[in-house]
Protein backbone atom coordinates (compact mmCIF):
# COMPACT_ATOMS: atom_id res chain seq x y z
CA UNK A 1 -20.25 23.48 -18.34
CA UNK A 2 -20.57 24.02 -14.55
CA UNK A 3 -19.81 27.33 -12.89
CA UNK A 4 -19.51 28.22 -9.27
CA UNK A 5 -18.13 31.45 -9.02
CA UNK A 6 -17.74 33.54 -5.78
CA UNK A 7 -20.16 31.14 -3.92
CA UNK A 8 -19.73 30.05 -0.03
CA UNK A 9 -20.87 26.56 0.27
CA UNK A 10 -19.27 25.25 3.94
CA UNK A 11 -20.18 21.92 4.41
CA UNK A 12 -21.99 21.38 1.85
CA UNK A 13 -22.73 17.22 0.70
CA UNK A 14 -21.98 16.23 -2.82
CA UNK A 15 -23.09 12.50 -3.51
CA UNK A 16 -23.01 10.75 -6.60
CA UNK A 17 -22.95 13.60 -8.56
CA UNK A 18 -21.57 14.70 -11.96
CA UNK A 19 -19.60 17.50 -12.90
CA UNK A 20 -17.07 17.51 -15.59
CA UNK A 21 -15.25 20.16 -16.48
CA UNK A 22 -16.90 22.27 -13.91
CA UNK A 23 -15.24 25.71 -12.77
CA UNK A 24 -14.54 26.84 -9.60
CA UNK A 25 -13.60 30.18 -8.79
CA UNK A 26 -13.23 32.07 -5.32
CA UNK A 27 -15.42 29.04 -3.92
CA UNK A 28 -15.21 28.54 -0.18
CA UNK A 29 -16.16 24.41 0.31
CA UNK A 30 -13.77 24.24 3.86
CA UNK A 31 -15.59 20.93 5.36
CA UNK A 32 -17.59 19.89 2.51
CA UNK A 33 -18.16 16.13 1.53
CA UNK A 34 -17.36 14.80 -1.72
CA UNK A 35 -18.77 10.70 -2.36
CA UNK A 36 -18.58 9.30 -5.68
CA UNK A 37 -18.49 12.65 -7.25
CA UNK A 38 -17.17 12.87 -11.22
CA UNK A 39 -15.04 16.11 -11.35
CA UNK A 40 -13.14 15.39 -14.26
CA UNK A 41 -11.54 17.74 -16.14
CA UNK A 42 -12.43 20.36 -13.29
CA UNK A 43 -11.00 23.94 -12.70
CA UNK A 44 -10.69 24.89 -8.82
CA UNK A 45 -8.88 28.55 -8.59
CA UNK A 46 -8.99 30.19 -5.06
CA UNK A 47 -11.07 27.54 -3.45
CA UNK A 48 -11.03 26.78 -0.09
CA UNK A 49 -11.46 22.96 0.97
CA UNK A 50 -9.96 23.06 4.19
CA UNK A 51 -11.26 19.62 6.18
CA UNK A 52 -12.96 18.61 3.42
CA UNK A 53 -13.58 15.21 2.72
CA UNK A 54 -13.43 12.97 -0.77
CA UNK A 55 -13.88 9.35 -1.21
CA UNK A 56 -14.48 7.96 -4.80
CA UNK A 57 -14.05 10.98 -6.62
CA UNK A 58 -12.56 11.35 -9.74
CA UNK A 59 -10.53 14.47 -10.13
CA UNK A 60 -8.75 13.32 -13.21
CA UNK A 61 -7.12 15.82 -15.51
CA UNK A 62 -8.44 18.46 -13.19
CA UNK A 63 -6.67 21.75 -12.62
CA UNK A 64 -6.04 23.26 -9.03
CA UNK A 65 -4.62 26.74 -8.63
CA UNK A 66 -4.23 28.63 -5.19
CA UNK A 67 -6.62 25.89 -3.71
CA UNK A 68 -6.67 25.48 0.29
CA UNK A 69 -6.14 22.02 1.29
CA UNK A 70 -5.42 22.21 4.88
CA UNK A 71 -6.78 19.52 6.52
CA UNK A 72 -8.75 17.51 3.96
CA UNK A 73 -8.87 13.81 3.31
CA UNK A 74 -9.04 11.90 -0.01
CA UNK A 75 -9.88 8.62 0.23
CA UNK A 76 -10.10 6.65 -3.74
CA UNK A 77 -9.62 9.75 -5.57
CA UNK A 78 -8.28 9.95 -8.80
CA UNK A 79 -5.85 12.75 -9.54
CA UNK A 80 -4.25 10.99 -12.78
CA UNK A 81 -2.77 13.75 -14.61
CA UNK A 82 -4.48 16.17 -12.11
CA UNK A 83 -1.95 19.85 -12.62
CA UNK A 84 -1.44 21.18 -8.83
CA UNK A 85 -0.32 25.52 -8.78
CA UNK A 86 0.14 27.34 -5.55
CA UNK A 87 -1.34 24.30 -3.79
CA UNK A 88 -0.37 24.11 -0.03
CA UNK A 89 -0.11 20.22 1.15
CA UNK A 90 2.25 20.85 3.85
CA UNK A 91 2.05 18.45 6.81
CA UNK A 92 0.26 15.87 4.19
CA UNK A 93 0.10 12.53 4.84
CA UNK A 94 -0.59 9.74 2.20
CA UNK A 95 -1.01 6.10 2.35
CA UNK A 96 -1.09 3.77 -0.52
CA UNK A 97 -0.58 6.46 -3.38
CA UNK A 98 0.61 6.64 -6.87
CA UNK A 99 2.99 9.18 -7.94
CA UNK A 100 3.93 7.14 -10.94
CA UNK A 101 4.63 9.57 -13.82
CA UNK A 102 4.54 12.22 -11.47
CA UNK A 103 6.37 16.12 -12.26
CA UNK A 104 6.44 18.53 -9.35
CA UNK A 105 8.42 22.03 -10.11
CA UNK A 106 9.27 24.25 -7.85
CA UNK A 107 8.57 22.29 -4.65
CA UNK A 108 9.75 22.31 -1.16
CA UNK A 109 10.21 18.86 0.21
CA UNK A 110 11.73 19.59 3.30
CA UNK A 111 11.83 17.09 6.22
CA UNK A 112 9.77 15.14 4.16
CA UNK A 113 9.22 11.42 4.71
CA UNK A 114 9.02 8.82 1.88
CA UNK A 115 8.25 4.78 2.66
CA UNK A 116 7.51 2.92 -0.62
CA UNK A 117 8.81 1.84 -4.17
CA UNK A 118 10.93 4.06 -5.15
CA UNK A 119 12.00 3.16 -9.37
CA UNK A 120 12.69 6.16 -11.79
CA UNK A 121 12.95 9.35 -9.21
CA UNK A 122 15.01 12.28 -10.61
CA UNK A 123 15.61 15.08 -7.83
CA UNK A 124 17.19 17.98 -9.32
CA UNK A 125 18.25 16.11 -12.36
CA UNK A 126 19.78 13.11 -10.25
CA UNK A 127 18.06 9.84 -9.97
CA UNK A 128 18.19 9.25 -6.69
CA UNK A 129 16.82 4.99 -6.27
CA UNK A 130 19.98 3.96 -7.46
CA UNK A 131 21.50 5.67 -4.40
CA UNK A 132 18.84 4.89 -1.93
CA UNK A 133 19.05 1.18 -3.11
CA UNK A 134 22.87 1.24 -1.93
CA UNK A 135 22.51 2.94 0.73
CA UNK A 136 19.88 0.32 2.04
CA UNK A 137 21.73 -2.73 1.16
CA UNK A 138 25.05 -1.27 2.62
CA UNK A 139 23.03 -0.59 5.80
CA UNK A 140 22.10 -4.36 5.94
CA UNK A 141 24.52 -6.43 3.93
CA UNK A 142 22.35 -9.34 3.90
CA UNK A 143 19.31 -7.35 2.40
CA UNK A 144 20.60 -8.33 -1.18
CA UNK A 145 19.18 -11.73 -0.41
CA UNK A 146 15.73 -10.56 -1.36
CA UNK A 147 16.91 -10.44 -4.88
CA UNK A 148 17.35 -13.93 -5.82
CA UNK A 149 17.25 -15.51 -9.45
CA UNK A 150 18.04 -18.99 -8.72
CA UNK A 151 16.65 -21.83 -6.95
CA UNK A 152 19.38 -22.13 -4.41
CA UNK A 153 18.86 -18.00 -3.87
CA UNK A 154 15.73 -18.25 -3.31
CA UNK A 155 16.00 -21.16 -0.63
CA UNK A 156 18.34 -18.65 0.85
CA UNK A 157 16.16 -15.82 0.52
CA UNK A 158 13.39 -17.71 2.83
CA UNK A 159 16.16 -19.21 5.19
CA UNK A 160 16.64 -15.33 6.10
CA UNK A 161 12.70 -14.41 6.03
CA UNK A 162 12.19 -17.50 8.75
CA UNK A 163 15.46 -16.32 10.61
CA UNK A 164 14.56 -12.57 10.88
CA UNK A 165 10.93 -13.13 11.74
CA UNK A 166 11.62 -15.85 14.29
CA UNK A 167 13.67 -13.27 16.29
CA UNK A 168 10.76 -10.26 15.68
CA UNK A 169 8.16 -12.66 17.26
CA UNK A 170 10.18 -13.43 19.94
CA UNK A 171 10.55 -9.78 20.50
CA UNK A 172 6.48 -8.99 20.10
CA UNK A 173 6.17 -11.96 22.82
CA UNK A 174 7.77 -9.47 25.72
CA UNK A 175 4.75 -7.14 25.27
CA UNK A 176 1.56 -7.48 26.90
CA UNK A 177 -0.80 -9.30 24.75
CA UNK A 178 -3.01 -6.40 24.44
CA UNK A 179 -0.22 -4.55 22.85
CA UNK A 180 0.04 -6.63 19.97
CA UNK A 181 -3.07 -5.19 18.41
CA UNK A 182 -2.36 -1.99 19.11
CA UNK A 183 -2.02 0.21 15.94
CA UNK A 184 0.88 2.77 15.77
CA UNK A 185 0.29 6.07 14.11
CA UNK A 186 -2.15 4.19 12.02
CA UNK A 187 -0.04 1.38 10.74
CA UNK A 188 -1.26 -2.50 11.03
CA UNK A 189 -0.93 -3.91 14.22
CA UNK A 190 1.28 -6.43 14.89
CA UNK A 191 -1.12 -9.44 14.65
CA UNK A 192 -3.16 -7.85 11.72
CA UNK A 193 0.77 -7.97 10.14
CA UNK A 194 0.78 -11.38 10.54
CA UNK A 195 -2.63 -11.73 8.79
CA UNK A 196 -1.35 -9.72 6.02
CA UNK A 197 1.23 -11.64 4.97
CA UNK A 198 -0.57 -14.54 5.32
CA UNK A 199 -2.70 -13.37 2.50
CA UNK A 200 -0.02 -11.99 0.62
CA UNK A 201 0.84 -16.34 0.82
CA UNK A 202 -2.37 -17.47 -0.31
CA UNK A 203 -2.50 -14.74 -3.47
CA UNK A 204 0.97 -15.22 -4.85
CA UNK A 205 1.52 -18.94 -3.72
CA UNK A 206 -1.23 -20.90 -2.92
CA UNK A 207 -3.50 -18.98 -5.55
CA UNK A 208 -0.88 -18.00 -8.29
CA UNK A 209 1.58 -20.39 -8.05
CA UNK A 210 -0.39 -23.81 -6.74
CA UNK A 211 -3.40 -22.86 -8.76
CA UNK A 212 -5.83 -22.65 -5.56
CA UNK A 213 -8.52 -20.11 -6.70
CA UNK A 214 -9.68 -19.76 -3.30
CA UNK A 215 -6.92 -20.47 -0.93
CA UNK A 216 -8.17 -17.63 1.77
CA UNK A 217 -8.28 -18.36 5.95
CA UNK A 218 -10.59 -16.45 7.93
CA UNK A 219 -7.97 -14.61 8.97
CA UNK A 220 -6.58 -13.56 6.00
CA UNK A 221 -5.99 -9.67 6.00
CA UNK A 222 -5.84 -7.97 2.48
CA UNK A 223 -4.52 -4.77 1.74
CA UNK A 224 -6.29 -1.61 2.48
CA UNK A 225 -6.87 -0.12 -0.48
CA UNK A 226 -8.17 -3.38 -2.13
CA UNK A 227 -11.98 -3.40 -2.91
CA UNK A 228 -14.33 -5.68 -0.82
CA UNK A 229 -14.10 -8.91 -3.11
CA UNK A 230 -16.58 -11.64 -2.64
CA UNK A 231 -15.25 -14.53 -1.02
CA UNK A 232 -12.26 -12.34 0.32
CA UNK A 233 -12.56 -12.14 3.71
CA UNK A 234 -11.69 -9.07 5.64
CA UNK A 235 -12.36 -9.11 8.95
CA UNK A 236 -11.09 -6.02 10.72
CA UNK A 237 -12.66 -6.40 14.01
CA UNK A 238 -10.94 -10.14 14.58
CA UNK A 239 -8.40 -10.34 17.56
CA UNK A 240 -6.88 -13.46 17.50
CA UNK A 241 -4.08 -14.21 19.89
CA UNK A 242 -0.69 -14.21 19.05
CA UNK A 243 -0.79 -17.99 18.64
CA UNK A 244 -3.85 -18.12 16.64
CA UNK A 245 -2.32 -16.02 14.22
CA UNK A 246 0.84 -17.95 14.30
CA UNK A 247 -0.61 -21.13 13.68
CA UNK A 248 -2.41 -19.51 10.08
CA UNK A 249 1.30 -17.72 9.26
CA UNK A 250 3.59 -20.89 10.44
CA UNK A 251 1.00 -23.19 8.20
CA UNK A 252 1.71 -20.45 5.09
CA UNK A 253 5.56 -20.26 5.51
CA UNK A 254 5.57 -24.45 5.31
CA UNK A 255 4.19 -23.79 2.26
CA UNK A 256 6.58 -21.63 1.00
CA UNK A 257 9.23 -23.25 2.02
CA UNK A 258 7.90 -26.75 0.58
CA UNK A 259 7.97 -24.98 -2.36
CA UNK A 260 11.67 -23.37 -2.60
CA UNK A 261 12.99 -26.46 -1.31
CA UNK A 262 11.34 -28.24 -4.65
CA UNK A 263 12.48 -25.07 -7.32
CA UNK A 264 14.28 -26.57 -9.81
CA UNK A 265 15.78 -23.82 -12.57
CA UNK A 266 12.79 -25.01 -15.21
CA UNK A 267 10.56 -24.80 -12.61
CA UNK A 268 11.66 -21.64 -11.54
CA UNK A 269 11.77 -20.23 -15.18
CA UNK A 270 7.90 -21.82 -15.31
CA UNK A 271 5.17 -19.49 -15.86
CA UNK A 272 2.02 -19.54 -14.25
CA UNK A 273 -1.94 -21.03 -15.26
CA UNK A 274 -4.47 -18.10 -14.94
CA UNK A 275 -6.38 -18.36 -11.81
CA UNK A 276 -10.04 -17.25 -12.42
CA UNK A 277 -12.55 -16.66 -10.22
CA UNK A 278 -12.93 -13.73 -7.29
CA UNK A 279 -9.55 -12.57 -5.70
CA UNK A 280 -6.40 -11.35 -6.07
CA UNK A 281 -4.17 -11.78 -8.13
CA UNK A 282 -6.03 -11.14 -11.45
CA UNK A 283 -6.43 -14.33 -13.82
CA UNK A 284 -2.93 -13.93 -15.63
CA UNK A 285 0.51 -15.81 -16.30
CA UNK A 286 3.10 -15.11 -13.63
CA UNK A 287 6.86 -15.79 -13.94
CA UNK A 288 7.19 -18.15 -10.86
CA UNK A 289 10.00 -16.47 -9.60
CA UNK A 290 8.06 -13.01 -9.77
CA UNK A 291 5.24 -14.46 -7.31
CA UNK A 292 8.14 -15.60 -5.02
CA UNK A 293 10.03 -12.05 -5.18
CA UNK A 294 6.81 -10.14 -4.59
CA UNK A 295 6.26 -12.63 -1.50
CA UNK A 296 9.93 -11.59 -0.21
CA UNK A 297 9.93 -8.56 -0.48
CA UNK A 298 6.15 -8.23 1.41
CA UNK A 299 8.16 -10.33 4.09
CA UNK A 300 11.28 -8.03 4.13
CA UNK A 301 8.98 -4.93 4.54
CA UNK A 302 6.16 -5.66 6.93
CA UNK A 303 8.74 -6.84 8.82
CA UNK A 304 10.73 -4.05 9.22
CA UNK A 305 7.64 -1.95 9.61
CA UNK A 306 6.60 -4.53 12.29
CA UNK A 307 10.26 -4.00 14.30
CA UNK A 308 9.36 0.32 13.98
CA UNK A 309 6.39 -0.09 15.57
CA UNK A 310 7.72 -2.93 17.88
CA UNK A 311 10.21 -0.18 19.39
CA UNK A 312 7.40 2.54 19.51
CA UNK A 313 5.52 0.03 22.16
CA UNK A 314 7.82 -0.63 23.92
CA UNK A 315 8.97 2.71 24.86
């Protein structure tokens, strides 16, 4: 067992370092660094980690009690069935993170802000996606689209996606060009938007669906969160012009729409050939239709992230 008990350690470096199960008590680590550190199982009580910073830790299973987190940043930490008492995360902002499974008692989620999948969550003993589902699709009737189940829905479904975007780019051409690769409160820019989805093409499409194990464009922007894979490129620095990246996303929507313009309902109801080799997704069977859904709804989103931040630019 490890013990740190009434100990002031301010900025103190932890790298690759093991400590399961270790105990914390009345520990002041404000500032410290945490990098591929195994705290598993761990006890914090009374421990200060304002500004601290964690990346590739593993706090599974741990306990935190009256811990100070003002401040800090977690970056690949693992908090799966992590218990949180008396923990202070107001103002907290996260970004690609799983609540799945998640039980919080006692809480105060005031003018709180919630962007993501949203499946299974009970508030006070209501579950509210139902409600936020209706809400969204009564705010834009046409939004029910992205749901499709048949060929002729689906062919639907992308005669929106072209529609919708076709106006957005037309809106991101009124901005200076500079703009367009201008981040907004940390969000993609526009063009690195564009990029992303035309990954998000090449993985469920041209990789799942057509079978191409390495269908990837220079260009091609993967998620954040997604580990460096060989052969995946990810090329944050690039600034293409707005026609560059055009020309890479108008060459991926052809493709998708030469391929809903071929579904047939057996080849809709077809399931996938495992892809092997590096990249995403993982070598599996796919329902056809469930590569195509997670494509529309990855064009449904960015782009309505991509008409926020549009309005935040030009004001």
């Amino acid at each position: 067992m490890n013990d740190f008990v009434d100990r002031e350690l301010p900025g103190a470096r932890f790298t690759n370092v093991k400590l399961p199960d270790a105990h914390l008590t009345d520990v002041d680590l404000h500032g410290a660094q945490f990098t591929d550190v195994n705290l598993r199982d761990a006890h914090f009580t009374n421990v200060g980690l304002h500004g601290a910073r964690m990346r590739g830790v593993d706090l599974s299973g741990g306990h935190l009690t009256d811990v100070d987190l003002h401040g800090a940043q977690f970056t690949n930490v693992g908090l799966r069935d992590a218990h949180f008492t008396n923990v202070g995360l107001h103002g907290a902002r996260m970004r690609g993170v799983d609540l799945s499974g998640g039980h919080f008692i006692g809480v105060d989620l005031c003018r709180t802000v919630i962007d993501g999948d949203v499946e299974g969550l009970v508030i006070n003993g209501v579950d509210i996606a139902p409600l936020v589902e209706a809400e969204l699709d009564r705010r834009d009737p046409e939004r029910v689209k992205m749901r499709p189940t048949t060929p002729e829905g689906f062919r639907a479904a992308w005669d929106l996606v072209e529609l919708r975007w076709s106006q957005t780019v037309d809106r991101a051409r009124t901005l200076p060009p500079e703009k367009l690769h201008e981040s907004v409160d940390g969000e993609w820019s526009f063009i690195e938007t564009l990029r992303h989805l035309a990954f998000a093409t090449d993985c469920w499409v041209r990789r799942a669906i057509l079978g191409d194990p390495a269908p990837w464009h220079p260009l091609d922007l993967p998620w954040d969160q997604m580990e460096d894979t060989p052969g995946v490129p990810r090329d944050r620095a690039a600034r293409p012009t707005l026609d560059e990246a055009l020309a890479l996303r108008h060459d991926r929507m052809a493709t998708v729409r030469t391929l809903v313009d071929s579904l047939t309902p057996e080849s809709l109801a077809a399931r996938t050939t495992p892809v092997h080799g590096p990249g995403w997704p993982p070598p599996e069977a796919f329902g056809v239709g469930e590569c195509l859904r997670v494509v529309l709804n990855e064009e449904w989103y960015h782009r309505k992230f991509a008409e926020r931040d549009l309005a935040a630019l030009e004001a």
